[in-house]
N, C-alpha and C. Protein backbone atom coordinates (compact mmCIF):
# COMPACT_ATOMS: atom_id res chain seq x y z
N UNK A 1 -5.63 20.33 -3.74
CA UNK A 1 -6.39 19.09 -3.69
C UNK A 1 -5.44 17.93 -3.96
N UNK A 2 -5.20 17.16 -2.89
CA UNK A 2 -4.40 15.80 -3.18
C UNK A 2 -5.52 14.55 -3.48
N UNK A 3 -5.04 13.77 -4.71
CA UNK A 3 -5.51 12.67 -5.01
C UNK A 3 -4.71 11.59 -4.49
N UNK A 4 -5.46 10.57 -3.99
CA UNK A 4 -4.82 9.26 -3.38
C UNK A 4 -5.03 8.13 -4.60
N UNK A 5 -4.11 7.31 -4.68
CA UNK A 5 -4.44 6.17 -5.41
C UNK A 5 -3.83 5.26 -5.46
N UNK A 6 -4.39 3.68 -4.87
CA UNK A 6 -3.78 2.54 -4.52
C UNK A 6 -3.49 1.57 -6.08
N UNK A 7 -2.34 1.17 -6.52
CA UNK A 7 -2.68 0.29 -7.76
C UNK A 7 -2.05 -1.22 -7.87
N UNK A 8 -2.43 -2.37 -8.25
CA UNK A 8 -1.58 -3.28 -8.41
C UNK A 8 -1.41 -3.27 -9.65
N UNK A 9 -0.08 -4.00 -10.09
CA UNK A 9 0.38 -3.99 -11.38
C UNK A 9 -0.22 -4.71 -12.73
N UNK A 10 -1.24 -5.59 -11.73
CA UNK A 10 -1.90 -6.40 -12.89
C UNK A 10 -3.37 -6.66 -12.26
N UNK A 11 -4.65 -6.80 -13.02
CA UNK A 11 -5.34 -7.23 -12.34
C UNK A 11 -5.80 -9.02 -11.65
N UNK A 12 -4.77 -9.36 -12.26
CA UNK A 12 -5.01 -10.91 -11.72
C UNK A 12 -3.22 -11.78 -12.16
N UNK A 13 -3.00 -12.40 -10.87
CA UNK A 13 -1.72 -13.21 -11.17
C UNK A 13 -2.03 -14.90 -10.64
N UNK A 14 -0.75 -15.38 -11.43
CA UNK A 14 -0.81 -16.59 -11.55
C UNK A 14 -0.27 -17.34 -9.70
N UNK A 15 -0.54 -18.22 -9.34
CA UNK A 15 -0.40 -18.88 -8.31
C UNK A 15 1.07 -18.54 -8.04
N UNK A 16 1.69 -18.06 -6.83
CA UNK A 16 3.29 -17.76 -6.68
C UNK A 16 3.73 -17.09 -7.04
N UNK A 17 3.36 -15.91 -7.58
CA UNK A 17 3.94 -14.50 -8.38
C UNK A 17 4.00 -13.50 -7.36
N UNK A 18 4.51 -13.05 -7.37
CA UNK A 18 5.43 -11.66 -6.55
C UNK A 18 3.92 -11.00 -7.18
N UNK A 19 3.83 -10.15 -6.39
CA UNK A 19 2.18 -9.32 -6.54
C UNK A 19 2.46 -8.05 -5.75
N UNK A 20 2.98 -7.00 -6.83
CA UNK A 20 3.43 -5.45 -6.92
C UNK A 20 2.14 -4.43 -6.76
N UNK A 21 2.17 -3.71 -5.38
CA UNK A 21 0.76 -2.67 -5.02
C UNK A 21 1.90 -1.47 -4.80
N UNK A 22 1.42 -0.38 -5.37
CA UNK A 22 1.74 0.99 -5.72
C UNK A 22 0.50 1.75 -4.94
N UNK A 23 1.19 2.61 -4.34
CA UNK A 23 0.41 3.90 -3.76
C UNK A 23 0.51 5.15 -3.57
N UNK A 24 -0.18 5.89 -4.01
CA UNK A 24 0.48 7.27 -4.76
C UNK A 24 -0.57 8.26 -3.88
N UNK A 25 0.55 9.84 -4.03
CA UNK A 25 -0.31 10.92 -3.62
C UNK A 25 0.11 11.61 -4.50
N UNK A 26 -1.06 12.83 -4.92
CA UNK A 26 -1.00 13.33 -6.43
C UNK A 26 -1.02 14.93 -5.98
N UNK A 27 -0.65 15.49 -6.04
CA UNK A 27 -1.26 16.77 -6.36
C UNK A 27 -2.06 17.20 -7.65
N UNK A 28 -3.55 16.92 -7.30
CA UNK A 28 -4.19 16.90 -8.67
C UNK A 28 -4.75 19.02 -8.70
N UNK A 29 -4.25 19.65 -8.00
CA UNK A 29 -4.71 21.24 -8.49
C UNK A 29 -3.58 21.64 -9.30
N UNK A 30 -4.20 23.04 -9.11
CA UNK A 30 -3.32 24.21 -10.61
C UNK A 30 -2.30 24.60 -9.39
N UNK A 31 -2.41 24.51 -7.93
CA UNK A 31 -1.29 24.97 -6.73
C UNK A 31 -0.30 24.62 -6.05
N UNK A 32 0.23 24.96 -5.54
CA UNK A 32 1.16 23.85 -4.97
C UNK A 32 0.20 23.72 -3.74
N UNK A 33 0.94 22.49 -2.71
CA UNK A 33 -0.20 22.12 -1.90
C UNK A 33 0.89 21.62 -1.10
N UNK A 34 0.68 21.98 0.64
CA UNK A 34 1.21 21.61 1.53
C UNK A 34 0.88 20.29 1.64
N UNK A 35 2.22 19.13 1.75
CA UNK A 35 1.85 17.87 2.38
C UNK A 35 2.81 17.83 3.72
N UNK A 36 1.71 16.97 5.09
CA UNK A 36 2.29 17.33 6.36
C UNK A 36 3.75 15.91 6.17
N UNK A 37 4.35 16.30 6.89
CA UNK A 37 5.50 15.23 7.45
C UNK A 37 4.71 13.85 7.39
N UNK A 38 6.01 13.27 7.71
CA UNK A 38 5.15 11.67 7.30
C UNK A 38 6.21 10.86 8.08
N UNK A 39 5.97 9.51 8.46
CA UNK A 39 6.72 8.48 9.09
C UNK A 39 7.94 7.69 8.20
N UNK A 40 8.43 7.85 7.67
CA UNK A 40 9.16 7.15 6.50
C UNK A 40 9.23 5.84 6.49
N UNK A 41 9.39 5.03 7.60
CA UNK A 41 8.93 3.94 7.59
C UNK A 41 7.58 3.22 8.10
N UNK A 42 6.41 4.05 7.65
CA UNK A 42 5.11 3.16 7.91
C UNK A 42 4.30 4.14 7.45
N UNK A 43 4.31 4.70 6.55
CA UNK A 43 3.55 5.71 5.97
C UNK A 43 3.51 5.69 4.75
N UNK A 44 2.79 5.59 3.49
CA UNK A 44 1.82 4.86 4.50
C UNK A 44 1.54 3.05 4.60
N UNK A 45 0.88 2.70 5.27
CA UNK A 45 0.60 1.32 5.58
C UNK A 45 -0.32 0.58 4.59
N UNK A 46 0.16 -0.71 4.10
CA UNK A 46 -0.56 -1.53 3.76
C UNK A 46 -1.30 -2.29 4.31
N UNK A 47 -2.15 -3.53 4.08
CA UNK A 47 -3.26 -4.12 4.25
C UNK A 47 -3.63 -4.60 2.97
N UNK A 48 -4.08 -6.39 3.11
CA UNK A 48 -3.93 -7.16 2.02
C UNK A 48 -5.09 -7.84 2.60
N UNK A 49 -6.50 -7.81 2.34
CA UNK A 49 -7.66 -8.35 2.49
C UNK A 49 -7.81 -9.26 1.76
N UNK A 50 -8.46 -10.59 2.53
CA UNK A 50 -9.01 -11.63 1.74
C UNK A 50 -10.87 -11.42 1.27
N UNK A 51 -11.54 -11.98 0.16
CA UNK A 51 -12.61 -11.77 0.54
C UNK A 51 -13.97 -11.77 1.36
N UNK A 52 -13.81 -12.72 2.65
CA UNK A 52 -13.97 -12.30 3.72
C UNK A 52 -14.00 -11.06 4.36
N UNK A 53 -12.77 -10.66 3.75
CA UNK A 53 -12.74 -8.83 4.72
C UNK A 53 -11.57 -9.38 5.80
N UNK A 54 -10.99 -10.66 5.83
CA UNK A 54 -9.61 -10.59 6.91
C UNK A 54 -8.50 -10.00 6.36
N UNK A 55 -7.44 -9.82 7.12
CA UNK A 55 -6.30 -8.87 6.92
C UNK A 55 -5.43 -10.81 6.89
N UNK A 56 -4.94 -10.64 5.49
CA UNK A 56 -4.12 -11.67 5.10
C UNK A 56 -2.36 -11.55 5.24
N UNK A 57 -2.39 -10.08 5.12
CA UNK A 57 -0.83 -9.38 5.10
C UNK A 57 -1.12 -8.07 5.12
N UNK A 58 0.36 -7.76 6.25
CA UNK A 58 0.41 -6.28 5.84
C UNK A 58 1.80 -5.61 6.78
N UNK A 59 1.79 -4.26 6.65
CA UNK A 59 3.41 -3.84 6.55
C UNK A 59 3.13 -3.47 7.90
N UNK A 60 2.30 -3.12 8.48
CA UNK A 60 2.14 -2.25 9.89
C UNK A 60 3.01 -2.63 10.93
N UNK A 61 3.44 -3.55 10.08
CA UNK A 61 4.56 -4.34 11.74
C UNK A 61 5.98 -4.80 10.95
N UNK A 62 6.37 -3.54 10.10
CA UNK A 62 7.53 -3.74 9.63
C UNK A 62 9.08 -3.28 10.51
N UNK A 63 8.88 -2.31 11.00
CA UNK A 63 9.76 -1.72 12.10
C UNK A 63 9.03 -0.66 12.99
N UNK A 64 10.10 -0.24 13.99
CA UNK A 64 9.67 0.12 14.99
C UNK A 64 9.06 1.96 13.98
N UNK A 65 8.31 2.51 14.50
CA UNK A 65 8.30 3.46 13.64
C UNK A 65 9.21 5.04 13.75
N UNK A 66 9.85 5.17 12.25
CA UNK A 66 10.71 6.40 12.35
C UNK A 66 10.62 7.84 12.92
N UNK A 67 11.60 8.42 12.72
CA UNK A 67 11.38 10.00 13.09
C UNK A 67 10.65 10.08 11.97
N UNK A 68 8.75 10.88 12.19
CA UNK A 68 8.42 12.01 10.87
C UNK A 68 9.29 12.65 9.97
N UNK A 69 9.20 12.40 8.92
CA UNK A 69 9.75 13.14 8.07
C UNK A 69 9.56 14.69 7.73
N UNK A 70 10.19 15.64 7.22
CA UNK A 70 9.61 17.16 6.93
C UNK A 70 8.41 16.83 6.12
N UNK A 71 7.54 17.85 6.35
CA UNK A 71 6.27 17.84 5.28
C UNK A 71 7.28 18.94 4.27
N UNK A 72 6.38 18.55 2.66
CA UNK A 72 7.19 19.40 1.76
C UNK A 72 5.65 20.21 0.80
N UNK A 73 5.98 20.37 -0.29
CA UNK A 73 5.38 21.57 -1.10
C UNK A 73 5.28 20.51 -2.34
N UNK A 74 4.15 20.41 -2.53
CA UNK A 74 3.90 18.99 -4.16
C UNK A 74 3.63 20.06 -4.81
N UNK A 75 4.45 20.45 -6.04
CA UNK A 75 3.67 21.71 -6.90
C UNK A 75 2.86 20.65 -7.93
N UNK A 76 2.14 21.52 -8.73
CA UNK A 76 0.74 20.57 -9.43
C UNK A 76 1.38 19.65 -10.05
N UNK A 77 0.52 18.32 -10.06
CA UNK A 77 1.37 17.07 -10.94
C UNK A 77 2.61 16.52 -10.36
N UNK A 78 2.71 16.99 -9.27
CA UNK A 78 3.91 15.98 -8.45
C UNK A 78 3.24 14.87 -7.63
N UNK A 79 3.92 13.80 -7.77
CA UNK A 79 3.43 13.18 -6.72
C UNK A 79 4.82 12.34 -5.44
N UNK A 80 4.26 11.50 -4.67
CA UNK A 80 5.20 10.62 -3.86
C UNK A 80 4.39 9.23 -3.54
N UNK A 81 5.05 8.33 -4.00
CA UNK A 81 4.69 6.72 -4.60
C UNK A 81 5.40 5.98 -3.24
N UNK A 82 5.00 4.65 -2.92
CA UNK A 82 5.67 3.56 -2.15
C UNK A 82 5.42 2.51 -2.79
N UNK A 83 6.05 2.03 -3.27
CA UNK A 83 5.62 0.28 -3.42
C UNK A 83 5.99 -0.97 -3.02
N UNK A 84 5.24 -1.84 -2.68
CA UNK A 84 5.65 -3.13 -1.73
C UNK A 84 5.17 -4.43 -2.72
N UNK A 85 6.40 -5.31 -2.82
CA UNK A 85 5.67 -6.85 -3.32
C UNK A 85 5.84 -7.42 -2.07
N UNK A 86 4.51 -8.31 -2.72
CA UNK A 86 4.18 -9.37 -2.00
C UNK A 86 4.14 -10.83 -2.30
N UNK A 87 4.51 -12.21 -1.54
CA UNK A 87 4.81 -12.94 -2.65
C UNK A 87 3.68 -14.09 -2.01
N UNK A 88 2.08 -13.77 -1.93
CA UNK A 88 1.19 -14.25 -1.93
C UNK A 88 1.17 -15.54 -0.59
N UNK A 89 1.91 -15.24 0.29
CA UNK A 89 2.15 -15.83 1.79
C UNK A 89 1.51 -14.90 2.71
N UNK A 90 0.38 -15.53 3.40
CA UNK A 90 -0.36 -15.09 4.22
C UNK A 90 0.62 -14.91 5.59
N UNK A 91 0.85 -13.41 6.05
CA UNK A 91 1.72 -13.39 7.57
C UNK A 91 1.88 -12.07 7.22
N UNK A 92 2.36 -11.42 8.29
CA UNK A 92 2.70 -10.03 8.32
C UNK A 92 4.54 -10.19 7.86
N UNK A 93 5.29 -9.01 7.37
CA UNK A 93 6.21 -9.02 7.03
C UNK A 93 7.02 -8.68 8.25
N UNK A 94 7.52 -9.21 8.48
CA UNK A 94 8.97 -8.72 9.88
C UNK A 94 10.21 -8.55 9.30
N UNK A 95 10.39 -8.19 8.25
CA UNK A 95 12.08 -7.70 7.94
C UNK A 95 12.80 -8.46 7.07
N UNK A 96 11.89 -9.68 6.89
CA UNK A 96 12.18 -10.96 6.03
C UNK A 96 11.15 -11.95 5.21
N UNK A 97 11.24 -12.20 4.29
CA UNK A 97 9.97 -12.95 3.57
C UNK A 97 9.51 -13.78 4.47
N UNK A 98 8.14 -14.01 4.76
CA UNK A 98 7.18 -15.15 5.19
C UNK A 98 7.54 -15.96 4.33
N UNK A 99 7.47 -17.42 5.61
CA UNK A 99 7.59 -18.55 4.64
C UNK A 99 6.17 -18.96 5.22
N UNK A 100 5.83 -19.62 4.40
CA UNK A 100 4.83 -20.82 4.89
C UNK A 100 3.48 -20.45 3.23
N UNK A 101 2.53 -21.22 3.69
CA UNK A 101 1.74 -21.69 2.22
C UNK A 101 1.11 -20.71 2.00
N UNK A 102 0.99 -20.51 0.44
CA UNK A 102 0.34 -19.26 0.03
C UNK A 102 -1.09 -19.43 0.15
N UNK A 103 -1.37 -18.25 -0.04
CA UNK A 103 -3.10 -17.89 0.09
C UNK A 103 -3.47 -18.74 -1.09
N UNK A 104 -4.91 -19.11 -1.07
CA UNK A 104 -5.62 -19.22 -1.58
C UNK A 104 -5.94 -18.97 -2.88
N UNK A 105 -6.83 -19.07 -3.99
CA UNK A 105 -7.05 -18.64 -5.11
C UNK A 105 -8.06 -17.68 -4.14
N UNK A 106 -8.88 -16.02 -5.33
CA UNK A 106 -9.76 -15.94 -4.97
C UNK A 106 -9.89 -14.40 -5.19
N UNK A 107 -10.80 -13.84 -4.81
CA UNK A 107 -10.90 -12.09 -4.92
C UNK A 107 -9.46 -11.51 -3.78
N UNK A 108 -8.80 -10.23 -3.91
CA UNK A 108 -8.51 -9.76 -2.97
C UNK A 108 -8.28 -8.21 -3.01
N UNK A 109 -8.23 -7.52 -2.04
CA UNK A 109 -8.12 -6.15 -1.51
C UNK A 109 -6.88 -5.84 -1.02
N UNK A 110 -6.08 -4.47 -1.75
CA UNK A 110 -4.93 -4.11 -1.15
C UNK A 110 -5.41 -2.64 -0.88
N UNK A 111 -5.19 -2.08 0.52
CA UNK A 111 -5.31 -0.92 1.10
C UNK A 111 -4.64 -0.49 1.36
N UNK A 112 -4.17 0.94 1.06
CA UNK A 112 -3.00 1.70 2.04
C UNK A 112 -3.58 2.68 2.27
N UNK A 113 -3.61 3.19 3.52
CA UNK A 113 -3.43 4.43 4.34
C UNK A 113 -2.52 5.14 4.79
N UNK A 114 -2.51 6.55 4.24
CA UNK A 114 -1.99 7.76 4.47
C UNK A 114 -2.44 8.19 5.77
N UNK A 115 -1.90 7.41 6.84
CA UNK A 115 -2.48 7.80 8.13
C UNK A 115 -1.98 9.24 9.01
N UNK A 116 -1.03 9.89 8.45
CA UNK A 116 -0.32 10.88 8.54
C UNK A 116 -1.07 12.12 8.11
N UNK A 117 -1.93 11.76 6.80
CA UNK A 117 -2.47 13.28 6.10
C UNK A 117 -3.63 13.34 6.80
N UNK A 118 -3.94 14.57 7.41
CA UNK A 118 -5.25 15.02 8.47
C UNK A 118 -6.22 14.08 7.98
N UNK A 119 -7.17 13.56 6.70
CA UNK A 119 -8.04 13.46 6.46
C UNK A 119 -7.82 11.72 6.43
N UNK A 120 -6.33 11.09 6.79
CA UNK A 120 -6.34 10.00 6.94
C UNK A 120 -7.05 8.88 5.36
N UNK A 121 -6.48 9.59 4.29
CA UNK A 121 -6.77 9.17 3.16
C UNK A 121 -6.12 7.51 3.23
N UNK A 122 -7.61 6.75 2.39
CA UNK A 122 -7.47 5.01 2.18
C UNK A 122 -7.96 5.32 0.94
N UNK A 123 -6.69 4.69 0.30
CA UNK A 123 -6.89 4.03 -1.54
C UNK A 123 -7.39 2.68 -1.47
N UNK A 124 -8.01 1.81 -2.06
CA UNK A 124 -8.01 0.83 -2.54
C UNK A 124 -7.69 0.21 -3.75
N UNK A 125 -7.23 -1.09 -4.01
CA UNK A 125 -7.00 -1.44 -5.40
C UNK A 125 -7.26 -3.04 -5.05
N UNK A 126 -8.31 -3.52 -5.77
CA UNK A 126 -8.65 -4.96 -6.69
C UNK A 126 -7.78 -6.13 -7.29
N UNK A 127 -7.71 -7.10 -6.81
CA UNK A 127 -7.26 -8.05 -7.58
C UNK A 127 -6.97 -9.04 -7.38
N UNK A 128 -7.03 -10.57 -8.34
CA UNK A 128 -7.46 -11.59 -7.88
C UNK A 128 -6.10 -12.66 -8.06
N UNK A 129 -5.87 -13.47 -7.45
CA UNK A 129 -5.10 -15.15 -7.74
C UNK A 129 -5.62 -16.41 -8.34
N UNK A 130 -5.11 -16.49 -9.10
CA UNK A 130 -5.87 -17.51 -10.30
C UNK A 130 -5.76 -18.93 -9.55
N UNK A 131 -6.57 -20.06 -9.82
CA UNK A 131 -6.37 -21.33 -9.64
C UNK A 131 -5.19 -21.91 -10.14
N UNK A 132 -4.55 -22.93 -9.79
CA UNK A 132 -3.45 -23.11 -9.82
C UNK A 132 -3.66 -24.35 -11.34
C-alpha cells in the first residue's frame, strides 16, 4: 500500500516568500511494494490553484520529458520526495524564474500528480498568502 502526500512548509506566508511544496510516496505496509518507473523530469507534476480553481503555476512545462526511470522496490517506510519553490509569480516555470507581479493575497491549492503510478495518485496541500 503506497501513501501519497502533498505538503507545504508552512501554512500561510508573507507577501514574496519563496513558498516550498513537498510531495512524497510512502510505502505505508509491513512489504515491500513495487513502484513502476517514473519520468524523472515531470513526475510527478505540480499545479498551483488559485481559489477560483485556475491553474496559477505549474511544472508541466518544465522540459521536454525524460527517459522513464527503472521502477524500484520501497521496502516498508521508504519513501521518494520532490520538492519545488515557488516564488509566488503567477506563469508556468520554463527553466528560469518568472518575472512579472505576484499573485494575489488569498486561499491556495498545490497539487501533484503521480501520473506514472497506475492509479494516477493526486495529493493535495492548503495554503494561503497574507495581505501585504
Amino acid at each position: 500500500m503506497l501513501a501519497f502526500v502533498t505538503l507545504a512548509d508552512q501554512p500561510s506566508y508573507p507577501p514574496r516568500a519563496n513558498v516550498l511544496i513537498t510531495a512524497a510516496v510512502r510505502n505505508a505496509s509491513s512489504q515491500p511494494c513495487a513502484f513502476p518507473g517514473r519520468d524523472a523530469s515531470t513526475d510527478p507534476g505540480l499545479a498551483i490553484m488559485d481559489a477560483a480553481d485556475r491553474i496559477v503555476w505549474d511544472t508541466l512545462h518544465w522540459a521536454v520529458p525524460g527517459p522513464l526511470g527503472p521502477g524500484r522496490l520501497l521496502l516498508p517506510g521508504e519513501s521518494i520526495s520532490r520538492a519545488w519553490t515557488w516564488n509566488q509569480v503567477a506563469g508556468e516555470y520554463l527553466g528560469a524564474p518568472v518575472v512579472g507581479p505576484p499573485v494575489p493575497p488569498g486561499q491556495y491549492l498545490a497539487r501533484a500528480s503521480w501520473g506514472r503510478y497506475p492509479a494516477g495518485a493526486v495529493a493535495l496541500a492548503r495554503f494561503s498568502i497574507e495581505p501585504a
